[in-house]
Protein backbone atom coordinates (compact mmCIF):
# COMPACT_ATOMS: atom_id res chain seq x y z
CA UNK A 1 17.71 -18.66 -6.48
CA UNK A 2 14.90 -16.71 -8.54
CA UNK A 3 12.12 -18.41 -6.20
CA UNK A 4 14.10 -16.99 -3.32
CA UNK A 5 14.99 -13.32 -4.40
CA UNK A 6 10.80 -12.98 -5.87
CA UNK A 7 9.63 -14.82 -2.25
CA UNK A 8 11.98 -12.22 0.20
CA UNK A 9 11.14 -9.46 -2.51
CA UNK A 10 7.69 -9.96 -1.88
CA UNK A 11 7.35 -10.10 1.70
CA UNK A 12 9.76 -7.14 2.25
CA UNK A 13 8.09 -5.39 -0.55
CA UNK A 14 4.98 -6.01 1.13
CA UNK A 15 5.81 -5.44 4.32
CA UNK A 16 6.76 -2.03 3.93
CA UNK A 17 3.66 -0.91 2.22
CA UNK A 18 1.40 -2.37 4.30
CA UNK A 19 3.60 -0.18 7.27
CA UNK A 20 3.96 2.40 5.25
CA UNK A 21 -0.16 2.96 5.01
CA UNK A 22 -0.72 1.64 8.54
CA UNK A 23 1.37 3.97 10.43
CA UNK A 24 0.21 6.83 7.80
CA UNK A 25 -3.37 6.44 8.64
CA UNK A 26 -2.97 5.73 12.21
CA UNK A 27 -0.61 8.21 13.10
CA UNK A 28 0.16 10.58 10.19
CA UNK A 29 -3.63 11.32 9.41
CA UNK A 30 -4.78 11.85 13.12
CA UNK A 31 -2.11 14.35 13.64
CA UNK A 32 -2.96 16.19 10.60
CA UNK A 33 -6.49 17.08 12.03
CA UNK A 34 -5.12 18.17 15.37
CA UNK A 35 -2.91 21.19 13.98
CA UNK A 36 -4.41 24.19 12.22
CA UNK A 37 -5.51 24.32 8.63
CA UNK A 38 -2.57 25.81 7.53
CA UNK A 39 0.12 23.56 9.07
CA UNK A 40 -2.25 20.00 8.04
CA UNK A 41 -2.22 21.54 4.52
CA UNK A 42 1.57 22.98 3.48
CA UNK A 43 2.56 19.41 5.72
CA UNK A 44 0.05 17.54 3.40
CA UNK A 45 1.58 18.47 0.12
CA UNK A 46 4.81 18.17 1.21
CA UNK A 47 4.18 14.49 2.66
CA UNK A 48 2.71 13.78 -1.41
CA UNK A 49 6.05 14.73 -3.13
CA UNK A 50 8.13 12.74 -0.87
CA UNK A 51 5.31 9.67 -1.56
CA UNK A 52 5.31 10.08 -5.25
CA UNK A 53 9.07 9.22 -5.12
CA UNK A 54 8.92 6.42 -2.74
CA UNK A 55 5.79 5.13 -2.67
CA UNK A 56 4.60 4.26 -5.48
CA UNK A 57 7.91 3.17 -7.18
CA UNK A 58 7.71 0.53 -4.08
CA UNK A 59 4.27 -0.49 -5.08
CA UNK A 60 5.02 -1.09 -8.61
CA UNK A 61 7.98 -3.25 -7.90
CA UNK A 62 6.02 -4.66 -5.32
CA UNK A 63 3.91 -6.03 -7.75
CA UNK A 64 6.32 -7.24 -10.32
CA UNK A 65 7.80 -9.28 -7.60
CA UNK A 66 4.64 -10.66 -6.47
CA UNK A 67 3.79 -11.45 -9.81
CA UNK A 68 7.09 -13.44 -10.19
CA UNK A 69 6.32 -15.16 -6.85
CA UNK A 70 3.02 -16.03 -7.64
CA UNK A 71 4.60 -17.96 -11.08
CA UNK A 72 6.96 -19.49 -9.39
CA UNK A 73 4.70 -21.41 -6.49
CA UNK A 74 2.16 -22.01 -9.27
CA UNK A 75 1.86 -25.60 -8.92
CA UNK A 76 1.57 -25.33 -4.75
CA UNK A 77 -2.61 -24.39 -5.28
CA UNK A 78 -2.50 -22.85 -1.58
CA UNK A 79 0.53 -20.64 -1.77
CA UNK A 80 -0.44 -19.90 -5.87
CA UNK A 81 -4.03 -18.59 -4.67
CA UNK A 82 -2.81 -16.73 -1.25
CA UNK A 83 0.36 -15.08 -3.54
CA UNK A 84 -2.30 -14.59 -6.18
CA UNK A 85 -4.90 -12.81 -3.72
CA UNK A 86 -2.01 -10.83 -2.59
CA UNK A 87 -0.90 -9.22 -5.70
CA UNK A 88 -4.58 -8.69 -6.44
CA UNK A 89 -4.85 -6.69 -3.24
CA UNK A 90 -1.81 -4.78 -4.23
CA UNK A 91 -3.09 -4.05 -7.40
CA UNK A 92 -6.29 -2.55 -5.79
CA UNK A 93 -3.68 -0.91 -3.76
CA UNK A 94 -2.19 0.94 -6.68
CA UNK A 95 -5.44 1.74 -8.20
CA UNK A 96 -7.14 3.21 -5.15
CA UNK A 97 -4.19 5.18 -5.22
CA UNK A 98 -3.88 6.38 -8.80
CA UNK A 99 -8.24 6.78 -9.40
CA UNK A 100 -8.77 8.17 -5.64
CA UNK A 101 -6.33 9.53 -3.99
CA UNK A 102 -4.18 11.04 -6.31
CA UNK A 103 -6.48 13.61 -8.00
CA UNK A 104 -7.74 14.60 -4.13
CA UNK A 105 -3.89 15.13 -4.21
CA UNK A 106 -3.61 17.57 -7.56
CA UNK A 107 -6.79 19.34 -5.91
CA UNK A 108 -5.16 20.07 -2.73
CA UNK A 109 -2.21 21.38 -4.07
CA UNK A 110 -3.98 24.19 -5.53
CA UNK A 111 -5.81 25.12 -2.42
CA UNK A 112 -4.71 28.14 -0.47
CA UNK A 113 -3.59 26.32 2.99
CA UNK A 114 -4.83 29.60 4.80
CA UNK A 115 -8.30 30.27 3.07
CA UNK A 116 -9.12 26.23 2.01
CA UNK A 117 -12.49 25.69 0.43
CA UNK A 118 -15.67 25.83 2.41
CA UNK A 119 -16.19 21.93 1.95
CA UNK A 120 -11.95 21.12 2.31
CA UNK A 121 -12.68 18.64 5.06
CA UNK A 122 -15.50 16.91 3.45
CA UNK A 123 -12.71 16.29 0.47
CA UNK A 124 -10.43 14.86 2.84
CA UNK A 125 -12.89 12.54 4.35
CA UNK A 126 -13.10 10.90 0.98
CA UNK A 127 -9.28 10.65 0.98
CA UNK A 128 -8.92 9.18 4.21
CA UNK A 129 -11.77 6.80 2.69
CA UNK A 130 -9.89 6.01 0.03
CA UNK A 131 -6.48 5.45 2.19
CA UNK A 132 -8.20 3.57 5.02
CA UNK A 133 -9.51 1.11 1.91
CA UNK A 134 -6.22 1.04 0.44
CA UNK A 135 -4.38 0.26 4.22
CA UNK A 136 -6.94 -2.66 4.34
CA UNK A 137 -5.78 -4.08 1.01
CA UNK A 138 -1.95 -3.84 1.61
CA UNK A 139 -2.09 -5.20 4.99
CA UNK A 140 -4.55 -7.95 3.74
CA UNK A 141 -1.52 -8.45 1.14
CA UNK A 142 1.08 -8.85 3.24
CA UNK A 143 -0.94 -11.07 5.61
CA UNK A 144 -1.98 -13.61 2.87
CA UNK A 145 1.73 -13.88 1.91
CA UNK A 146 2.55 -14.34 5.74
CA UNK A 147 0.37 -17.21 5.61
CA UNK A 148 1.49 -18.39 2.30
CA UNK A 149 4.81 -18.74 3.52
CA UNK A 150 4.16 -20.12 7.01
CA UNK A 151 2.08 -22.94 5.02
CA UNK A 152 5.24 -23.77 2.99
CA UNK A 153 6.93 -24.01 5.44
CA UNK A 154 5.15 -26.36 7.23
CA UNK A 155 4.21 -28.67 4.41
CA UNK A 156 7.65 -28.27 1.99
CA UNK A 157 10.09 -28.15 4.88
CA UNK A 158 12.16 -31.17 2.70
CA UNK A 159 11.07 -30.37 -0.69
CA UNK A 160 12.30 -27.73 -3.17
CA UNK A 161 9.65 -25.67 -5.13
């Protein structure tokens, strides 16, 4: 019962990180450049408030789960190392998010969204560096746990683990 709840935990966990960040950088993040300065801005820090309460709460769990998951198929090497390189990427994931995006984020906030900085879209370049990297990582996550589970499946169909 615990393997189950940590493996649909994980892959639901992970699932909706990886499309959280995927449809936020290729959808939310394009939009934001095609409205004015103002709008992209007061929409921006808006859009972090709402994240701070979702996002990252789903992230840490995320990782608590996958940690359980990981213990739990530790004597499977295949599924230990793909569960393993996903909670890595997750944590990577967090950290991108905590050590790069999130003081871009406390910057912004005190920017005037009608008068920005001279150099305001050269920050946000290295934001959307830092979100494209951490996009990468989550889907990468979710992916090796994809294939983690479709090689269980395969090879344990009969056996309990």
């Amino acid at each position: 019962m615990k393997v189950q709840f940590s493996r649909i935990s994980s892959l639901l966990l992970t699932g909706l990180i990886a499309g959280t960040f995927f449809y936020g950088t290729f959808t939310v993040i394009p939009t934001f450049y095609e409205v004015p300065s103002d709008i992209h801005l007061s929409f921006r820090t808006a859009l972090m408030r709402h994240n701070v309460i979702i996002v990252v709460p789903l992230v840490v769990v995320a990782i608590i789960a996958l940690a359980f998951y990981t213990w739990h198929v530790r004597k499977i090497k295949i599924a230990r190392t793909l569960c393993f390189i996903a909670l890595i990427f997750t944590i990577i994931s967090l950290v991108i998010t905590r050590l790069g995006s999130v003081p871009i984020n406390m910057q912004i906030k005190t920017w005037n969204p009608i008068a920005p900085p001279v150099n305001w879209l050269q920050i946000l370049a290295t934001w959307d560096f830092y979100n494209l990297i951490r996009t990468i990582t989550s889907i990468g996550s979710f992916i090796c746990l994809l294939i983690a589970e479709w090689w269980l499946v395969k090879h344990l169909q009969n056996k309990s683990y």
